[in-house]
Protein backbone atom coordinates (compact mmCIF):
# COMPACT_ATOMS: atom_id res chain seq x y z
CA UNK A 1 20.23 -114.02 234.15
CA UNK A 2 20.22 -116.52 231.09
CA UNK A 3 16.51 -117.10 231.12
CA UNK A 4 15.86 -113.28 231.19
CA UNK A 5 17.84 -113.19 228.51
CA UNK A 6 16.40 -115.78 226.36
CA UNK A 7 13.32 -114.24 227.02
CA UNK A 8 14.85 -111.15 225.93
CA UNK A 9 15.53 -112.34 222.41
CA UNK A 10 12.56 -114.15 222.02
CA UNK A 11 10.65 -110.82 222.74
CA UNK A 12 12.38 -109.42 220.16
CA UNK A 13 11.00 -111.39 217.25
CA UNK A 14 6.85 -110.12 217.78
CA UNK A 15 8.06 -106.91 218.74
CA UNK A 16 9.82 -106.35 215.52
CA UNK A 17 7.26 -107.71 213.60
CA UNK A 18 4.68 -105.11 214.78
CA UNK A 19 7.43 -102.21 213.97
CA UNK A 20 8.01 -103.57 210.71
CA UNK A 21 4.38 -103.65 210.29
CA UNK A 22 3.57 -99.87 211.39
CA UNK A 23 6.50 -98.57 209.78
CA UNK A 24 5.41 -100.32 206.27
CA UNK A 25 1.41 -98.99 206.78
CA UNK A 26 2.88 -95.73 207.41
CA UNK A 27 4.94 -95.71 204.18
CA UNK A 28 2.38 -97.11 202.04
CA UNK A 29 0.05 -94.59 203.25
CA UNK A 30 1.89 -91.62 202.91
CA UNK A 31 1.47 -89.27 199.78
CA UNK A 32 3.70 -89.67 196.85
CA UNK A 33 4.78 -92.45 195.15
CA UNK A 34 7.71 -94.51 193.47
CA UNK A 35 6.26 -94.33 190.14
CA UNK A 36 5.24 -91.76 189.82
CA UNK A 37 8.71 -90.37 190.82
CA UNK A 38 10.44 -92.25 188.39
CA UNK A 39 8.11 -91.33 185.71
CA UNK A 40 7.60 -87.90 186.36
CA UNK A 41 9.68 -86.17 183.52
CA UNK A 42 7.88 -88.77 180.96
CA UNK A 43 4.27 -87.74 182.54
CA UNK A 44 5.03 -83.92 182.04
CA UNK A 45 5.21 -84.52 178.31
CA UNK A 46 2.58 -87.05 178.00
CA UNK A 47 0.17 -85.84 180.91
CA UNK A 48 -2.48 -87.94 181.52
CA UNK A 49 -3.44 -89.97 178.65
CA UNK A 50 -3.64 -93.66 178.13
CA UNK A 51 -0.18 -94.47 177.51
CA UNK A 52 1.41 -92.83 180.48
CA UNK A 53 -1.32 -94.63 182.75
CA UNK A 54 -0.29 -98.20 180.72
CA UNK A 55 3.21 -97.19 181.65
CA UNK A 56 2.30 -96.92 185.59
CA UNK A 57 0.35 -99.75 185.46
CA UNK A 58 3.16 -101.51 184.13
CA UNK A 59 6.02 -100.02 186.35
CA UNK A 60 3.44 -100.90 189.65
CA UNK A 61 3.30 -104.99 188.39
CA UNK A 62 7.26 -104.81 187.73
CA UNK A 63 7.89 -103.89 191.66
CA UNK A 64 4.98 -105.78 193.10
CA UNK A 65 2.94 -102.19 193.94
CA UNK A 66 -0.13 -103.93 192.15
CA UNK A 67 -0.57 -106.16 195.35
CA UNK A 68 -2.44 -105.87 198.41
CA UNK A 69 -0.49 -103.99 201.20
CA UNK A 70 -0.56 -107.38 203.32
CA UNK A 71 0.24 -109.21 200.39
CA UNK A 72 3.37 -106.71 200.04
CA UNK A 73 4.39 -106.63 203.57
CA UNK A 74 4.69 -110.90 203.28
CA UNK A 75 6.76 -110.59 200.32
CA UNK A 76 9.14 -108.48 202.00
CA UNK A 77 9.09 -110.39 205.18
CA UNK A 78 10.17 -113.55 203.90
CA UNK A 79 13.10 -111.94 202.04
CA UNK A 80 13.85 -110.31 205.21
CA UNK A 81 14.38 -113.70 206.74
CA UNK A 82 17.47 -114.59 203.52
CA UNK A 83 18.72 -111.21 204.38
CA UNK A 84 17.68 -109.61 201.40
CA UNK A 85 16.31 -106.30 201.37
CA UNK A 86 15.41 -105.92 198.19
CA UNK A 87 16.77 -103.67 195.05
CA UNK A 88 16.48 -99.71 195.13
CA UNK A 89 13.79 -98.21 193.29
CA UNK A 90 15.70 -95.22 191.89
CA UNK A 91 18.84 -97.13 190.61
CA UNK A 92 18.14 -100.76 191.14
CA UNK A 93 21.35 -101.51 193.24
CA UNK A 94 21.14 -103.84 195.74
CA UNK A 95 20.03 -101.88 199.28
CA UNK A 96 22.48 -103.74 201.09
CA UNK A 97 25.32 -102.88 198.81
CA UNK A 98 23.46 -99.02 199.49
CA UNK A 99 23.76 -99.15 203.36
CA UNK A 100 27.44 -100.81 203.63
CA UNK A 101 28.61 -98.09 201.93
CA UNK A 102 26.84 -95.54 203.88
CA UNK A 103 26.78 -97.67 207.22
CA UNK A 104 30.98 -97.12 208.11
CA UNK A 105 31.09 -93.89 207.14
CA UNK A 106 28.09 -92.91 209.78
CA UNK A 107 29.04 -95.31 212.50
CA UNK A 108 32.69 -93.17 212.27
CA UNK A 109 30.89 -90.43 212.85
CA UNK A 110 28.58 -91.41 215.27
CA UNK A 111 31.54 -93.61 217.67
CA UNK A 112 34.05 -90.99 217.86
CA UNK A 113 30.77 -88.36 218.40
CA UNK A 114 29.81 -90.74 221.79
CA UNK A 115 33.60 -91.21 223.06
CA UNK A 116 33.82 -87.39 223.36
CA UNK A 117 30.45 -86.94 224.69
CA UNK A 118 31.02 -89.23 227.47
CA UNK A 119 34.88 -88.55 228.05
CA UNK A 120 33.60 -84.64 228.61
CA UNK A 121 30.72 -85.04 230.10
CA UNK A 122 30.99 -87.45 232.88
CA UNK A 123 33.87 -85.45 234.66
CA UNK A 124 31.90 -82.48 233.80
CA UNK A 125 29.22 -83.74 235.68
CA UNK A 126 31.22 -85.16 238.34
CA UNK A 127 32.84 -82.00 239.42
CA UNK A 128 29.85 -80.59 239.20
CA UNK A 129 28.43 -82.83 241.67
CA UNK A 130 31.34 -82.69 243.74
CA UNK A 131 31.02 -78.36 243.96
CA UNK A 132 27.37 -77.85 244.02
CA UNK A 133 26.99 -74.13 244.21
CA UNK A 134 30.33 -72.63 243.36
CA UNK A 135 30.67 -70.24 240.54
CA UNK A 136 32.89 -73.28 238.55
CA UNK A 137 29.65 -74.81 238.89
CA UNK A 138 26.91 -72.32 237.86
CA UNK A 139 29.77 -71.42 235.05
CA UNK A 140 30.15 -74.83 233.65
CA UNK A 141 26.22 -75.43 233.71
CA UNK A 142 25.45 -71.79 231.94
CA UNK A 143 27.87 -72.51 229.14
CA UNK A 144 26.53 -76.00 228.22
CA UNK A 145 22.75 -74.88 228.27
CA UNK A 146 24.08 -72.46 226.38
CA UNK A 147 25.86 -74.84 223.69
CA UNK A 148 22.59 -76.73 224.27
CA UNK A 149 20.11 -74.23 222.85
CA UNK A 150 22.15 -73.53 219.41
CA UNK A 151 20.25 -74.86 216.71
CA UNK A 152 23.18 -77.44 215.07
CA UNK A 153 22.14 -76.26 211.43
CA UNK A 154 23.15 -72.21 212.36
CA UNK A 155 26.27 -74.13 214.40
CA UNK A 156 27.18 -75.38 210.80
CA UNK A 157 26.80 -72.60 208.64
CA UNK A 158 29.05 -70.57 210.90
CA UNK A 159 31.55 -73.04 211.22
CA UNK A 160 31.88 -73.26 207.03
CA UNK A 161 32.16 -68.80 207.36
CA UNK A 162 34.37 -68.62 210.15
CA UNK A 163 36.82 -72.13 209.56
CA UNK A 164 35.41 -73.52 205.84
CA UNK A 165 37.09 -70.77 203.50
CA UNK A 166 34.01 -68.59 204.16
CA UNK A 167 34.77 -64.95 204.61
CA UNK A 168 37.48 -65.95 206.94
CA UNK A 169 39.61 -68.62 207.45
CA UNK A 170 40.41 -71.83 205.27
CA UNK A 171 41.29 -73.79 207.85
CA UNK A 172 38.68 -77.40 207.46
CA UNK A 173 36.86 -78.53 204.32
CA UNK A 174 33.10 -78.45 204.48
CA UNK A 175 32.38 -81.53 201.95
CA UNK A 176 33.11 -85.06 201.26
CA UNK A 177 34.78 -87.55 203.58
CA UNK A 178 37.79 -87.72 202.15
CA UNK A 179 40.30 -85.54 199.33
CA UNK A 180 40.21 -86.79 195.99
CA UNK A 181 43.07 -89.56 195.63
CA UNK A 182 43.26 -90.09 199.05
CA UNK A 183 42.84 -93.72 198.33
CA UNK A 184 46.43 -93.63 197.27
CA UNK A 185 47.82 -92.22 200.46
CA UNK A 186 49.45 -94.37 203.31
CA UNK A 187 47.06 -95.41 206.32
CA UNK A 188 48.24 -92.66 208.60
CA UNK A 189 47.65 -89.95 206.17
CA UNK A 190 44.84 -91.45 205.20
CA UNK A 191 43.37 -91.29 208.56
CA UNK A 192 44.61 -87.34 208.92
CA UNK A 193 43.04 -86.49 205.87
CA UNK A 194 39.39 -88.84 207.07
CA UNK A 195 39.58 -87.25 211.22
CA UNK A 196 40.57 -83.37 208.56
CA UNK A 197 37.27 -83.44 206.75
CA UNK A 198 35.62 -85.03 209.86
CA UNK A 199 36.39 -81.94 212.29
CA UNK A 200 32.67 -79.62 211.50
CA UNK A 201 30.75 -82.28 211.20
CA UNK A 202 31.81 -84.60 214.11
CA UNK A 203 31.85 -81.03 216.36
CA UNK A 204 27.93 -80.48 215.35
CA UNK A 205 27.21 -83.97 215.97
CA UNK A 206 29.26 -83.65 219.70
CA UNK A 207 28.36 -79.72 221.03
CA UNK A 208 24.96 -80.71 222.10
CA UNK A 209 25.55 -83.57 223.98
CA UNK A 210 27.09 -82.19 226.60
CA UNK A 211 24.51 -80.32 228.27
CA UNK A 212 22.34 -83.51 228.17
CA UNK A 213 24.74 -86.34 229.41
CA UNK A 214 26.96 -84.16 231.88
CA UNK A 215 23.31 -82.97 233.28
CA UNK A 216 22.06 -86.26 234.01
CA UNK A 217 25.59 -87.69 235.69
CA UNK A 218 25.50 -84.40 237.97
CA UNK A 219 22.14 -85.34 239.63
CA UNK A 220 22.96 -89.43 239.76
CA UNK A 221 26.45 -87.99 241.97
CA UNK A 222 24.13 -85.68 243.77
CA UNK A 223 21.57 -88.44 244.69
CA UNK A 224 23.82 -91.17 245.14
CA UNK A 225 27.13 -88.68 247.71
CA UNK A 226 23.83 -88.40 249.81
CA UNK A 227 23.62 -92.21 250.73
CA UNK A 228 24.66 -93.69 253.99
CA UNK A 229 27.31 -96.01 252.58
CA UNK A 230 28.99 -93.06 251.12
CA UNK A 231 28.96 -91.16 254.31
CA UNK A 232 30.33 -94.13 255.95
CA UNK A 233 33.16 -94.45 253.74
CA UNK A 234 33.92 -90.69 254.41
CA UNK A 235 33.65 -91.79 257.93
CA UNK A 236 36.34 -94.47 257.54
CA UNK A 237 38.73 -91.73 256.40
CA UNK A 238 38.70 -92.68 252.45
CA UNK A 239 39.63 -89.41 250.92
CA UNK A 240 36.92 -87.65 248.98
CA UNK A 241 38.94 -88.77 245.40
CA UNK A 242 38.21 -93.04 246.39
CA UNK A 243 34.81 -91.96 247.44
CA UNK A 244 33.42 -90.23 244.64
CA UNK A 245 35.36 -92.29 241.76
CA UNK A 246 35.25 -96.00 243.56
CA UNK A 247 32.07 -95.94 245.78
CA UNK A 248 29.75 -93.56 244.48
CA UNK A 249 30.59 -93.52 240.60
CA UNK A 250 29.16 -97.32 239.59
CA UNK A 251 25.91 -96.25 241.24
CA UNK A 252 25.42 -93.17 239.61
CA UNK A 253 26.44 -94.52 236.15
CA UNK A 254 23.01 -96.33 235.86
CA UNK A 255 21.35 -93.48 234.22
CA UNK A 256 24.13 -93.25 231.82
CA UNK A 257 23.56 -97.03 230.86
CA UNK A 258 20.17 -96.40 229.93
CA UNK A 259 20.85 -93.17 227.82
CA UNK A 260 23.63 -95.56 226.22
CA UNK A 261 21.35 -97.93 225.51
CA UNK A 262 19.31 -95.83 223.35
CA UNK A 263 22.20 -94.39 221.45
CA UNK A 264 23.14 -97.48 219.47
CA UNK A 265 20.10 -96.43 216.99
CA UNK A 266 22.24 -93.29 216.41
CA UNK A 267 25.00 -95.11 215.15
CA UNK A 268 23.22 -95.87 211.95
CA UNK A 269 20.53 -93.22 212.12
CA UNK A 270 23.14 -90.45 211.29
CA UNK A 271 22.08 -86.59 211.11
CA UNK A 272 20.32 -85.77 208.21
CA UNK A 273 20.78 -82.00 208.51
CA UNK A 274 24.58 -82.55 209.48
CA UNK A 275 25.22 -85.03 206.41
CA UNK A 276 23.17 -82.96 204.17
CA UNK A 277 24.94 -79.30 205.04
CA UNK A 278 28.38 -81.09 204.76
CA UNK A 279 28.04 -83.76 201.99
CA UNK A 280 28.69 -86.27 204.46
CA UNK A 281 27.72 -89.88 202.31
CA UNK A 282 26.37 -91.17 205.61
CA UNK A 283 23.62 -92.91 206.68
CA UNK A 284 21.51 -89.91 207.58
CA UNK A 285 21.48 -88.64 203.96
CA UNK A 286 20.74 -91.92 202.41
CA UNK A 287 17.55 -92.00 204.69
CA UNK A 288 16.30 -88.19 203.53
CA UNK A 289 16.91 -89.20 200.01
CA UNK A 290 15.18 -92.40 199.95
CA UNK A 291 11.79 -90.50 201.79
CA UNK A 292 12.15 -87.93 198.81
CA UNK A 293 12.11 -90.51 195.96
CA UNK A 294 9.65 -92.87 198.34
CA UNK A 295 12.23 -95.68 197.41
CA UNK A 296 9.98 -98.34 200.17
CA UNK A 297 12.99 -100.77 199.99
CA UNK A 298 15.89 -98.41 200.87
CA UNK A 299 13.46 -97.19 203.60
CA UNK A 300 12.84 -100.54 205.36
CA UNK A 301 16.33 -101.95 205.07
CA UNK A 302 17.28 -98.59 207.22
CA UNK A 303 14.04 -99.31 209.71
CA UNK A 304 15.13 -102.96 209.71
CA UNK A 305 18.29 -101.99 211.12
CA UNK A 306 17.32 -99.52 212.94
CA UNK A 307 14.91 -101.36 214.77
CA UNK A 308 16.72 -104.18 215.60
CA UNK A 309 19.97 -102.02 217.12
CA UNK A 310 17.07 -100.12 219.17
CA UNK A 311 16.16 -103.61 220.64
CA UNK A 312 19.53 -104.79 221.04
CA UNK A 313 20.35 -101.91 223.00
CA UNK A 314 17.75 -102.07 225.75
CA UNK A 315 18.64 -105.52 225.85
CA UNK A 316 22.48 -103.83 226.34
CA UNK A 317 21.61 -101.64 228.82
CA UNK A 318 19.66 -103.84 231.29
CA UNK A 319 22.93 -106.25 230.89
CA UNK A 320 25.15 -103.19 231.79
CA UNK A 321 22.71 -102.98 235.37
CA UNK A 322 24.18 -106.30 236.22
CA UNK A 323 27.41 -105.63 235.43
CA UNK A 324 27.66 -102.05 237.06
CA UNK A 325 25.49 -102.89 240.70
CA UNK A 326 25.67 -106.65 241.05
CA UNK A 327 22.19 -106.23 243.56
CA UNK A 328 20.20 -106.03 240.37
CA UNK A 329 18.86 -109.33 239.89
CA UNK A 330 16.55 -109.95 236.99
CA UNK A 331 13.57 -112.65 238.17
């Protein structure tokens, strides 16, 4: 188990470097630029003349643009390895100072989204498994496919009409994080007031879940009630609750694991239509508004991480095998 995972890490080290590499190609090569973003109110007086291209020739040497992609890529790399991503391009803070104030606010979000999605799901699925067939069944499965095909963006804009002070009722806010001053309040009304103006979002984040997750733990009961050491603990007289929740839940959790796995890239991925319809100062939003000012920094500091929680998950998950069906051996 140790060696695989020292091999594990050491893996880790190419295969971010050939993310990092794709992902930079792919933003160098993609229309649009940094300068001319920044400059674009100064070229729409001055077009195209000689001065305006001095200007961008200037701007391009003062964030190392005028050098080779490879030649960029290295630059970055080896800051990467003090931890330094680099300043913004559209307000020349620091990108780490950027992302810790965006990072808590989306891995809020995104932790309290996965505790519900599993706490609801699993049992969901379970009794499903448990009464293949029944109406409770074919009821529960219609009403999450159901909450499954709504688009999360329509989700939203109803919830601000109905609950946001829409045409109806007042009853959430639909922006912001927190109420102005609520820096001043004590730490349990301070939380009310964060889990108040959390309530849309973290339900558009959650709704769709459901379907997926409960879905997948139905057929991993299914598969796994149909083994012989589960009939033989029905044949030792266990009663059907010790059966389904001590023998055959660790088995069928194994799917799970891997979906949890991949979900750790979530927690700082955020939803950019979610953030964006609610003014949520998450992660999400920081991402869509560094690809529309092509800020290259702010954009690999959120690959970066990214990339590296993506790893650390799989590595997570095949940890979790061990832990949940000690028969898994790694060789």
């Amino acid at each position: 188990m140790r060696a695989y995972v020292i091999r594990r890490l050491l893996l880790i080290v190419p295969t971010f470097i050939g993310i990092s590499i794709l992902t930079f190609a792919l933003i160098q090569l993609a229309p649009g630029s940094p300068v001319a973003f920044k400059l674009r109110g100064l070229q729409g007086e001055m077009k195209s003349n000689a001065a305006t291209q001095q200007i961008m020739e200037q701007t391009k040497a003062l964030y190392g643009l005028d050098k080779p992609i490879p030649v960029q890529y290295a630059k970055w790399l080896m800051r990467l390895v003090k931890l330094d991503f680099g300043n913004s391009m559209k307000d020349q803070r620091p990108v780490i100072s950027k992302i810790a104030e965006a990072l808590p606010i989306t891995i809020q979000l995104n932790l309290l989204s996965i505790l519900l999605v599993y706490l609801i799901s699993i049992p969901l699925g379970v009794y499903s498994a448990t009464h293949p067939g029944s109406k409770t069944d074919a009821g529960i499965t219609f009403s999450l496919f159901l909450m499954y095909s709504l688009p999360t963006f329509w989700v939203a804009m109803l919830l601000i009409l109905f609950l946001g002070g829409g045409d109806y009722l007042n009853w959430f806010p639909i922006y912001g994080i927190n109420s102005p001053g609520a820096d001043s309040l004590p730490l349990g009304r301070w939380l009310l007031d964060r889990l108040w103006h959390m309530a849309l979002p973290l339900f558009c984040f959650t709704y769709g879940s459901f379907a997926f997750i409960s879905r997948y733990m139905r057929a991993g009961m299914l598969d796994v009630l149909r083994q012989d050491y589960v009939r033989t603990a029905r044949a030792y007289g266990f009663s059907g609750r010790v059966v389904v929740w001590r023998y055959a839940m660790r088995n069928a959790l194994i799917p799970i694991i891997t979906l949890l796995g991949g979900l750790l890239p979530s927690l700082i991925g955020g939803s950019i239509i979610i953030e964006s319809i609610f003014s949520v100062p998450g992660m999400g939003r920081l991402a869509f508004e560094a690809v529309l000012s092509r800020d290259y920094p702010l954009i690999m500091g959120e690959v970066t991480i990214a990339s590296m929680l993506t790893l650390a998950g799989l590595l997570l998950s095949d940890i979790l095998y061990v832990v949940v069906d000690p028969r898994i051996k790694f060789e």
